[in-house]
PDB file of N, CA and C in Angstrom:
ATOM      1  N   UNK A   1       2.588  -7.588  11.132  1.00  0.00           N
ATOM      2  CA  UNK A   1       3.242  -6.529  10.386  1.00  0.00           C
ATOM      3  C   UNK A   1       4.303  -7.115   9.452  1.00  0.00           C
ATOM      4  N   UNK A   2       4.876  -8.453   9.979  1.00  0.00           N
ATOM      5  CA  UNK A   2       5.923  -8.930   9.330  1.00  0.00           C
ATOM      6  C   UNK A   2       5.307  -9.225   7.598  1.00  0.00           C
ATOM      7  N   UNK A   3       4.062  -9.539   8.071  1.00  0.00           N
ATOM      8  CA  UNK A   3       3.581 -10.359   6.572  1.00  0.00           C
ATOM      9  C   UNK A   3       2.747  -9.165   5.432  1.00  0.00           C
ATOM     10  N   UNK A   4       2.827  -8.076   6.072  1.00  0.00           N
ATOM     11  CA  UNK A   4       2.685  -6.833   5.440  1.00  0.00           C
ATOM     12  C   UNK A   4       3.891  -6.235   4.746  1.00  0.00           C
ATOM     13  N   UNK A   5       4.447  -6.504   4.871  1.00  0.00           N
ATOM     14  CA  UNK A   5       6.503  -6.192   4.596  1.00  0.00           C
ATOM     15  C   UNK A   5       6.800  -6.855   3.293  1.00  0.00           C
ATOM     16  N   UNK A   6       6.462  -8.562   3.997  1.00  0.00           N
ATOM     17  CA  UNK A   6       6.530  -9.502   2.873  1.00  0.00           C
ATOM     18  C   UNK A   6       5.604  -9.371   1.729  1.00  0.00           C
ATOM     19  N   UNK A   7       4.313  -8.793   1.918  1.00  0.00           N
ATOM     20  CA  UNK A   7       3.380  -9.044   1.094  1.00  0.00           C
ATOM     21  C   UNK A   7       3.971  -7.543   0.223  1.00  0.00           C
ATOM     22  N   UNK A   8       3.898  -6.736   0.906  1.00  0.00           N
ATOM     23  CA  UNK A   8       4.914  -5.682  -0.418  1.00  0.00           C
ATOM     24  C   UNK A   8       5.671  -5.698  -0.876  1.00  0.00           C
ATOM     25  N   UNK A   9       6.842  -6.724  -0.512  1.00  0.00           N
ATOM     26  CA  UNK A   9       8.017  -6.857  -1.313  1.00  0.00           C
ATOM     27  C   UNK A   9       7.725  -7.496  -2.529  1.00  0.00           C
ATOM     28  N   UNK A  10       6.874  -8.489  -2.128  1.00  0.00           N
ATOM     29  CA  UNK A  10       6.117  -9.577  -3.337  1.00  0.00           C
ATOM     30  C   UNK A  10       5.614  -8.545  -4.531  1.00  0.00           C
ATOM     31  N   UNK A  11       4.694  -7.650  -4.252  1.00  0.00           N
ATOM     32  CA  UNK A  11       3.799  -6.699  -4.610  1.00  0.00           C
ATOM     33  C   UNK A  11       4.812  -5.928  -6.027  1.00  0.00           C
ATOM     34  N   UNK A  12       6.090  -5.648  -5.400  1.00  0.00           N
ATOM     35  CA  UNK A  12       6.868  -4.732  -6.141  1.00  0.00           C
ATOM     36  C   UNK A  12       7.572  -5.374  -7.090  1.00  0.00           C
ATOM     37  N   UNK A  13       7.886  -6.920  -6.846  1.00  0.00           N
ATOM     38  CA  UNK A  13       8.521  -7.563  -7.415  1.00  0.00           C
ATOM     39  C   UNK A  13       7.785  -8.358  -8.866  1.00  0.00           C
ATOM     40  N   UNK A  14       6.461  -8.442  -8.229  1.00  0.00           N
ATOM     41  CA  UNK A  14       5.467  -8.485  -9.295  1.00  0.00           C
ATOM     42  C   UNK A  14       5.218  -7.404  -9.918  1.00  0.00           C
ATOM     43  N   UNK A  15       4.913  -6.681  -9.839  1.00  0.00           N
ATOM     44  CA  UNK A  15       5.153  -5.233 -10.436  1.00  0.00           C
ATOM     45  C   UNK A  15       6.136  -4.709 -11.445  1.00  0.00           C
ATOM     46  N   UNK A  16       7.203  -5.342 -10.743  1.00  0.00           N
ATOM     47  CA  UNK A  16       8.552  -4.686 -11.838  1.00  0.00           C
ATOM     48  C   UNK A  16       8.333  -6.143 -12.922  1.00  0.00           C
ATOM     49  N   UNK A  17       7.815  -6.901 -12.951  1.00  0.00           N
ATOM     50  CA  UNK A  17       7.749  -8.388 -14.224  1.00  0.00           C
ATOM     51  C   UNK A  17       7.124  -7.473 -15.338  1.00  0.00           C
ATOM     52  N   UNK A  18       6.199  -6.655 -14.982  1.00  0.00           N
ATOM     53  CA  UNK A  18       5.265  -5.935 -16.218  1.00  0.00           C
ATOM     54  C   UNK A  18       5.767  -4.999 -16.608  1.00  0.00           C
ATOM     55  N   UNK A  19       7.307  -4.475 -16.269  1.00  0.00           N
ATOM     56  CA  UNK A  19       7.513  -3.385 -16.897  1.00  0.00           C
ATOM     57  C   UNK A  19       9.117  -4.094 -17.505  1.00  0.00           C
ATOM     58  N   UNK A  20       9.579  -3.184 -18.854  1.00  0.00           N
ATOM     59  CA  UNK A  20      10.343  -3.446 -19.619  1.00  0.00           C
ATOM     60  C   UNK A  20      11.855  -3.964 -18.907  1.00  0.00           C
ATOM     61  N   UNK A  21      12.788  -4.887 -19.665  1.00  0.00           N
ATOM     62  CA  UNK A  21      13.581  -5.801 -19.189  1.00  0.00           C
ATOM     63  C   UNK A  21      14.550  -4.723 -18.302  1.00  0.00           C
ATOM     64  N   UNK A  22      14.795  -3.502 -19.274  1.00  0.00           N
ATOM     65  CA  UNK A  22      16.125  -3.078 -18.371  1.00  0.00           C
ATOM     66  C   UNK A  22      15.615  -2.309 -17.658  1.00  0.00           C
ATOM     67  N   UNK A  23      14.001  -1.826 -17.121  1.00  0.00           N
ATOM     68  CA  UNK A  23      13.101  -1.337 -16.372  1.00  0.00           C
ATOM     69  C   UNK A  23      13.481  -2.307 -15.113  1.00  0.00           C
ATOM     70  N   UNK A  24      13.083  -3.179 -15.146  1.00  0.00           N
ATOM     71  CA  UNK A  24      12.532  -4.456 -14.399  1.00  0.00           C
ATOM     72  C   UNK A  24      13.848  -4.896 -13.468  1.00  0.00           C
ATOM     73  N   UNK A  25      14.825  -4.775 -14.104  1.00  0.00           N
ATOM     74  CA  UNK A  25      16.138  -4.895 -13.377  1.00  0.00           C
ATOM     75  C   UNK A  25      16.276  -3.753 -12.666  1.00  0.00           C
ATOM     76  N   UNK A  26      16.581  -2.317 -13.068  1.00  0.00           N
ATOM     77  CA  UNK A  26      16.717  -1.071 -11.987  1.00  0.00           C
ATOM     78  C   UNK A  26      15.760  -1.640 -10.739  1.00  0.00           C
ATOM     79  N   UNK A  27      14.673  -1.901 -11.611  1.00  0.00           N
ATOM     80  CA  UNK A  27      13.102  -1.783 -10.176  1.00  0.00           C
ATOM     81  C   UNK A  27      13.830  -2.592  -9.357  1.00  0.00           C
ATOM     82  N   UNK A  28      13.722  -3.929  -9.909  1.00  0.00           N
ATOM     83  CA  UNK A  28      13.940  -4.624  -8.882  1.00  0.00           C
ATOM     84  C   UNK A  28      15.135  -4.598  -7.659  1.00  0.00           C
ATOM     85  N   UNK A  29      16.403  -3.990  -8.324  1.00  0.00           N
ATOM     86  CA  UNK A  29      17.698  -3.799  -7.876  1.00  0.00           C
ATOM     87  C   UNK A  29      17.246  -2.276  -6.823  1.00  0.00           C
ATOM     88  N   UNK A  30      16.715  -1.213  -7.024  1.00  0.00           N
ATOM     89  CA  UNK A  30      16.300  -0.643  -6.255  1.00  0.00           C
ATOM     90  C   UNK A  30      15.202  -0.865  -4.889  1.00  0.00           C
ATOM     91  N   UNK A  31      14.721  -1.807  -5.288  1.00  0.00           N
ATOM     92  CA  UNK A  31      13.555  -2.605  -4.264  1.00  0.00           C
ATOM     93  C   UNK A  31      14.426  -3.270  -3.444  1.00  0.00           C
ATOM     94  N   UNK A  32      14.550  -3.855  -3.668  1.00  0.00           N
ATOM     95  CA  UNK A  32      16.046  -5.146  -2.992  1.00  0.00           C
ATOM     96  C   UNK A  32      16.855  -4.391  -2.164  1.00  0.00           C
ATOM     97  N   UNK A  33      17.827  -3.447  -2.594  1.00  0.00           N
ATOM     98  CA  UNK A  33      18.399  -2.504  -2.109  1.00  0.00           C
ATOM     99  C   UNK A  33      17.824  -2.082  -0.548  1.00  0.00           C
ATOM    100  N   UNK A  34      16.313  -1.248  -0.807  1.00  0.00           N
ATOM    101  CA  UNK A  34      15.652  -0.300  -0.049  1.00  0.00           C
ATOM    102  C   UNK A  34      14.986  -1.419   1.318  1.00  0.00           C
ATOM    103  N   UNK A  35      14.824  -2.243   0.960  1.00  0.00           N
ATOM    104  CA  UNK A  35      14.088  -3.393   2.440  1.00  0.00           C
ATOM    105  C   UNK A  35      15.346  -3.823   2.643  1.00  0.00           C
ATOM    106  N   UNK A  36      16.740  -4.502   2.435  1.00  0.00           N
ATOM    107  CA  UNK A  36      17.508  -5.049   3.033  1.00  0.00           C
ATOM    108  C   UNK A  36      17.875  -3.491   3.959  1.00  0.00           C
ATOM    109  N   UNK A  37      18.237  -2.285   2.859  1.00  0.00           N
ATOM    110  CA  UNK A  37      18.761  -1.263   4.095  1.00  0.00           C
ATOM    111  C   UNK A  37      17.647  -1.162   5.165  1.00  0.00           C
ATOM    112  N   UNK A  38      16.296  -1.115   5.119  1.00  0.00           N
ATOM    113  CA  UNK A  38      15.366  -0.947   5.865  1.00  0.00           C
ATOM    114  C   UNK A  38      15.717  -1.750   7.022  1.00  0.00           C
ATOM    115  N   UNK A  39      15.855  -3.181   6.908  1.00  0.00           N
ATOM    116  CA  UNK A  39      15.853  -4.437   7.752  1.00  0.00           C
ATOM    117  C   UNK A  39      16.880  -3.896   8.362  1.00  0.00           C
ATOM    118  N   UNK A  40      17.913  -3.298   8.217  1.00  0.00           N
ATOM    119  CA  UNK A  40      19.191  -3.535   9.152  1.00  0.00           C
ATOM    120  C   UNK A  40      19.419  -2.452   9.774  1.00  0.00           C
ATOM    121  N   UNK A  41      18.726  -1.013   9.346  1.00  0.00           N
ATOM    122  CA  UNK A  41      18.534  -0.113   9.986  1.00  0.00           C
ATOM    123  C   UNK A  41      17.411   0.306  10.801  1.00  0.00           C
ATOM    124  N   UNK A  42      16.577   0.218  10.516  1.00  0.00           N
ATOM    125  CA  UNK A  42      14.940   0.199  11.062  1.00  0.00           C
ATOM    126  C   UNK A  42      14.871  -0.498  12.545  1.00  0.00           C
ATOM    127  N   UNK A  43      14.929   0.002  13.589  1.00  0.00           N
ATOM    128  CA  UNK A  43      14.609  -0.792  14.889  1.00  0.00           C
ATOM    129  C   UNK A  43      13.232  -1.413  14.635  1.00  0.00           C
ATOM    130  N   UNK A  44      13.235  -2.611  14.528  1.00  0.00           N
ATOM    131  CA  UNK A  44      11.675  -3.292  14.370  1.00  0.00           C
ATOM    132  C   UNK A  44      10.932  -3.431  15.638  1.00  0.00           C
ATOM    133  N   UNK A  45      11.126  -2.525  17.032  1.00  0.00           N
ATOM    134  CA  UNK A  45      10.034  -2.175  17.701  1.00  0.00           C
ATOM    135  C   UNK A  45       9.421  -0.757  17.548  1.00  0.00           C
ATOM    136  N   UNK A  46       9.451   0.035  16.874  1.00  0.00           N
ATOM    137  CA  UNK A  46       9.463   0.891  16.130  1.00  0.00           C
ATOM    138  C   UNK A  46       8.387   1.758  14.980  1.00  0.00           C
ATOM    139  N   UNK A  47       7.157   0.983  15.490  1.00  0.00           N
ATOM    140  CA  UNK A  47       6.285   0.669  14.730  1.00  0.00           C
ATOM    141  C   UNK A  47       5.638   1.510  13.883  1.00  0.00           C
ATOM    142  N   UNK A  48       5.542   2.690  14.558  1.00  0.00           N
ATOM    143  CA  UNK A  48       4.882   3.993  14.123  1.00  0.00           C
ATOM    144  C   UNK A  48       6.145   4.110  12.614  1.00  0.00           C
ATOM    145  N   UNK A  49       7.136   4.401  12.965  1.00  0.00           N
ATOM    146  CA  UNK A  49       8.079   4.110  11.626  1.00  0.00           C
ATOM    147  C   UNK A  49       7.767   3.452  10.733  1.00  0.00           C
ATOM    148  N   UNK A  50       7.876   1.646  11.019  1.00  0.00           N
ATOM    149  CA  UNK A  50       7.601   0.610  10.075  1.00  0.00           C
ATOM    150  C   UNK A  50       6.173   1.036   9.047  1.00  0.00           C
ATOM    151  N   UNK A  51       5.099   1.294  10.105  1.00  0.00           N
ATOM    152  CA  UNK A  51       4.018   1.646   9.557  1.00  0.00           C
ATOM    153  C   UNK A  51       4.027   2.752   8.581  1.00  0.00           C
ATOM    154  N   UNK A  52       4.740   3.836   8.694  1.00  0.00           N
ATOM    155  CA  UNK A  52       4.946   4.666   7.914  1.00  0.00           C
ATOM    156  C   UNK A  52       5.672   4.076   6.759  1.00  0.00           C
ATOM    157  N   UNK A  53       6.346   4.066   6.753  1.00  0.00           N
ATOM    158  CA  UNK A  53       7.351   3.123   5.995  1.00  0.00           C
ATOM    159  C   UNK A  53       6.370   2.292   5.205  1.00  0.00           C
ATOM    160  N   UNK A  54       5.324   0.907   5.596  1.00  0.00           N
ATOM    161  CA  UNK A  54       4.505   0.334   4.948  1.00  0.00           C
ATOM    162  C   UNK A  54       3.102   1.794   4.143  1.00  0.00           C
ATOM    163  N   UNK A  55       3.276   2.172   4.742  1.00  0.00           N
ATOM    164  CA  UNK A  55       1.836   3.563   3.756  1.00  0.00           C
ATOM    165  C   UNK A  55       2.927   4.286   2.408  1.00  0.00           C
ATOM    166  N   UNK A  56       4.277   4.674   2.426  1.00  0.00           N
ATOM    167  CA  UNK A  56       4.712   5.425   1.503  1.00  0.00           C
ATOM    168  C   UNK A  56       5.197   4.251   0.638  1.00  0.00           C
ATOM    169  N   UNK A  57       5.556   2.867   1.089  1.00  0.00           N
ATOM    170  CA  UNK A  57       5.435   1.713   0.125  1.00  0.00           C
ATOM    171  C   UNK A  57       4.428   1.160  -0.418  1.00  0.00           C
ATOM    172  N   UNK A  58       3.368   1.616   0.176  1.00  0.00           N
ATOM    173  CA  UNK A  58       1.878   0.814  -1.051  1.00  0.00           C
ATOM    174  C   UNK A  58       1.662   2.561  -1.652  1.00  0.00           C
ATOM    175  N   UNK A  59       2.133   4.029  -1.428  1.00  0.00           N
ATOM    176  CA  UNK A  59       1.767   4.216  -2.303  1.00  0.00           C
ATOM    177  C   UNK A  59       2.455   4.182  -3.747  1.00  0.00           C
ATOM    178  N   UNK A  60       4.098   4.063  -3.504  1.00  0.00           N
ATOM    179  CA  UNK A  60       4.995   3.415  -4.222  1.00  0.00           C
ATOM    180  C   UNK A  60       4.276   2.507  -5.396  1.00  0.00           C
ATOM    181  N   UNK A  61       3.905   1.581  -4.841  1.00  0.00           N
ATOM    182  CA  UNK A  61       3.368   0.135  -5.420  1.00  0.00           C
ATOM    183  C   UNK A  61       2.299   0.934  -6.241  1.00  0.00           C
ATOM    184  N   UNK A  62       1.329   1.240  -5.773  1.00  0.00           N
ATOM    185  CA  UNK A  62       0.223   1.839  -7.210  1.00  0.00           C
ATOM    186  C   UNK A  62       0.436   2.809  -7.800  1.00  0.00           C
ATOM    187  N   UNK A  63       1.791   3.752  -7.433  1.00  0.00           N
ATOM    188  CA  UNK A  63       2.131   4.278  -8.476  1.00  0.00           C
ATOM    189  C   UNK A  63       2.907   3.204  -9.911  1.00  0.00           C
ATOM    190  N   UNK A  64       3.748   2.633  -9.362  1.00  0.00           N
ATOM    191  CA  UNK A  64       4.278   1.588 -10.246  1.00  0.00           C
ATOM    192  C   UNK A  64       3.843   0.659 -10.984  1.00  0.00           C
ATOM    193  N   UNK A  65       2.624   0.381 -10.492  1.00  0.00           N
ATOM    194  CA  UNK A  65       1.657  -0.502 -10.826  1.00  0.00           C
ATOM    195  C   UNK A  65       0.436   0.139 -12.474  1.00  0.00           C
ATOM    196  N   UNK A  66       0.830   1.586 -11.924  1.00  0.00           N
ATOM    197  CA  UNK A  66       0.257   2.500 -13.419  1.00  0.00           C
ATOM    198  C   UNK A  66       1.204   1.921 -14.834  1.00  0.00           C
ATOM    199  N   UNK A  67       0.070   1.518 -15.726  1.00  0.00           N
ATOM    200  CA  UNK A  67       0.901   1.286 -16.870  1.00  0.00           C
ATOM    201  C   UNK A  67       1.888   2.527 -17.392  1.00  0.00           C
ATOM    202  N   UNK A  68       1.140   3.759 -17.160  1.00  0.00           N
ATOM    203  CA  UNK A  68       2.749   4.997 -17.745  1.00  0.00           C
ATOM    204  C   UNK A  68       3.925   5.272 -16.898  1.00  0.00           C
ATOM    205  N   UNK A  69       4.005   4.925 -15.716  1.00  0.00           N
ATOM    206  CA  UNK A  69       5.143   4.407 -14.837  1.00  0.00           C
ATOM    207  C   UNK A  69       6.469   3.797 -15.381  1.00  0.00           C
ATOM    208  N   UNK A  70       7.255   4.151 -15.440  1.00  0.00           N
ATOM    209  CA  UNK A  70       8.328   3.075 -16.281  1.00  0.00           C
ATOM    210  C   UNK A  70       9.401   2.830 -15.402  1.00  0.00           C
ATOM    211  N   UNK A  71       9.469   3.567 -14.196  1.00  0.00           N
ATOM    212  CA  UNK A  71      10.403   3.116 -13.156  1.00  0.00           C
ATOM    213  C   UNK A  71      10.195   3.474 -11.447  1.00  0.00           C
ATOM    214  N   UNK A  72      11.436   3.228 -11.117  1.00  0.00           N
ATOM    215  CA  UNK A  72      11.243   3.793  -9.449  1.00  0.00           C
ATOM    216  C   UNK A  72      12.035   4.399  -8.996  1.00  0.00           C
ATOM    217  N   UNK A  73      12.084   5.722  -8.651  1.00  0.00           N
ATOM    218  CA  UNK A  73      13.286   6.510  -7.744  1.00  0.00           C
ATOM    219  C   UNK A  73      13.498   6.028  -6.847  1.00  0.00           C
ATOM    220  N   UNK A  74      14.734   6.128  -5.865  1.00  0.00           N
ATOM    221  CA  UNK A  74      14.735   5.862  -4.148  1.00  0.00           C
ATOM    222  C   UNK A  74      15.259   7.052  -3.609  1.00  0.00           C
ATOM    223  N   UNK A  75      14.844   7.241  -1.870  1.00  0.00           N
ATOM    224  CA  UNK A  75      15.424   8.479  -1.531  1.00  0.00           C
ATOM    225  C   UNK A  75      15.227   8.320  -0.037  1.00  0.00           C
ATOM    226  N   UNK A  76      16.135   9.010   0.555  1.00  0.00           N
ATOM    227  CA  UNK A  76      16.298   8.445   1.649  1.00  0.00           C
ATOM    228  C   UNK A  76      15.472   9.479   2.680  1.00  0.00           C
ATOM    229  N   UNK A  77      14.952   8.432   3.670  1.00  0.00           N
ATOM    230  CA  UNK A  77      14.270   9.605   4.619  1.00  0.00           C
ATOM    231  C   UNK A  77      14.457   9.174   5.995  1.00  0.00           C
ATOM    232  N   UNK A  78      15.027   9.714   6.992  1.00  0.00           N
ATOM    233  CA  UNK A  78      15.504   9.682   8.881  1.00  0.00           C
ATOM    234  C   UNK A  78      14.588  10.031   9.009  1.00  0.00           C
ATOM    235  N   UNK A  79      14.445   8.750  10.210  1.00  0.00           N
ATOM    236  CA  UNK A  79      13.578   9.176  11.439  1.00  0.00           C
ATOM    237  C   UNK A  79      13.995  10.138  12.597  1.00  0.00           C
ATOM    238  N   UNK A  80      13.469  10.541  13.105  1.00  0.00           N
ATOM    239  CA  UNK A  80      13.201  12.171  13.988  1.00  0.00           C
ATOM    240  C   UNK A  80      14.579  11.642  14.866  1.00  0.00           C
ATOM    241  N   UNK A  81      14.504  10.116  15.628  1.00  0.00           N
ATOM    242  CA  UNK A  81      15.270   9.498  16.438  1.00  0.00           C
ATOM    243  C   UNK A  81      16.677   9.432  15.791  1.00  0.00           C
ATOM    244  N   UNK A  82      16.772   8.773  14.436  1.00  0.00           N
ATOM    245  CA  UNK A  82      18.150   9.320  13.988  1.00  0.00           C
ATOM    246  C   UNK A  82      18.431  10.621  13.698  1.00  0.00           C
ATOM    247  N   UNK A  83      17.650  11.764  13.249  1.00  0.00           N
ATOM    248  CA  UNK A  83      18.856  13.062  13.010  1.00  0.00           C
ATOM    249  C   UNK A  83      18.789  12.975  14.605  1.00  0.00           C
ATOM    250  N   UNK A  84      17.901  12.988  15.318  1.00  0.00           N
ATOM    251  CA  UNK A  84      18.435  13.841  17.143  1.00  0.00           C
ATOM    252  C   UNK A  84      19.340  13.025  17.678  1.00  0.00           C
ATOM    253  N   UNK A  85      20.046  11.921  17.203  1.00  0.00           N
ATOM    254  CA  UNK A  85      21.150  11.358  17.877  1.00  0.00           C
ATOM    255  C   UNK A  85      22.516  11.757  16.764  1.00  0.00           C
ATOM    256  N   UNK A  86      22.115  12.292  15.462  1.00  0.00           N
ATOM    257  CA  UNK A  86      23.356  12.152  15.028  1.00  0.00           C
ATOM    258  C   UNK A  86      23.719  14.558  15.575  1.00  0.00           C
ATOM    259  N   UNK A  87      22.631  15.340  15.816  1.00  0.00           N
ATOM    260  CA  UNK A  87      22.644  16.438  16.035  1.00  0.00           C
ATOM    261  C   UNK A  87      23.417  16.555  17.872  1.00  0.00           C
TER     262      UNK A  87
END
């Protein structure tokens, strides 16, 4: 799973090279951003998460990957386990 993580980060980072300079910086600065918070929040036994997490990031990736694409939103989404501990 680890090299599924890696292989999308790669994915996005290649991705944001084909789109315009001050494109390419947001992307990337938003990408960067979203896996370091992932890594430090994300319990990595957790899997059903991670996995989720890896399906709404590849569909991320081929949306971005569309040449009329010109950037990437981020937005945050809790797992069931964090709101019921913060409720």
């Amino acid at each position: 799973m680890q090299k599924q993580v890696l292989s999308l980060y790669r994915g996005f980072l290649r991705a944001a090279r084909l789109k315009p300079v001050e494109d390419r910086r947001r992307i990337e600065s938003i990408v960067s951003a979203e896996f370091c918070r992932n890594s430090k929040q994300v319990d990595r036994k957790n899997f059903l998460y991670i996995e989720y997490l890896l399906r709404r990031g590849k569909k991320q990736l081929d949306q971005l990957k569309r040449p009329d694409t010109m950037g990437l939103s981020s937005f945050n989404v809790t797992s069931s386990q964090k709101q019921n501990a913060k409720t």
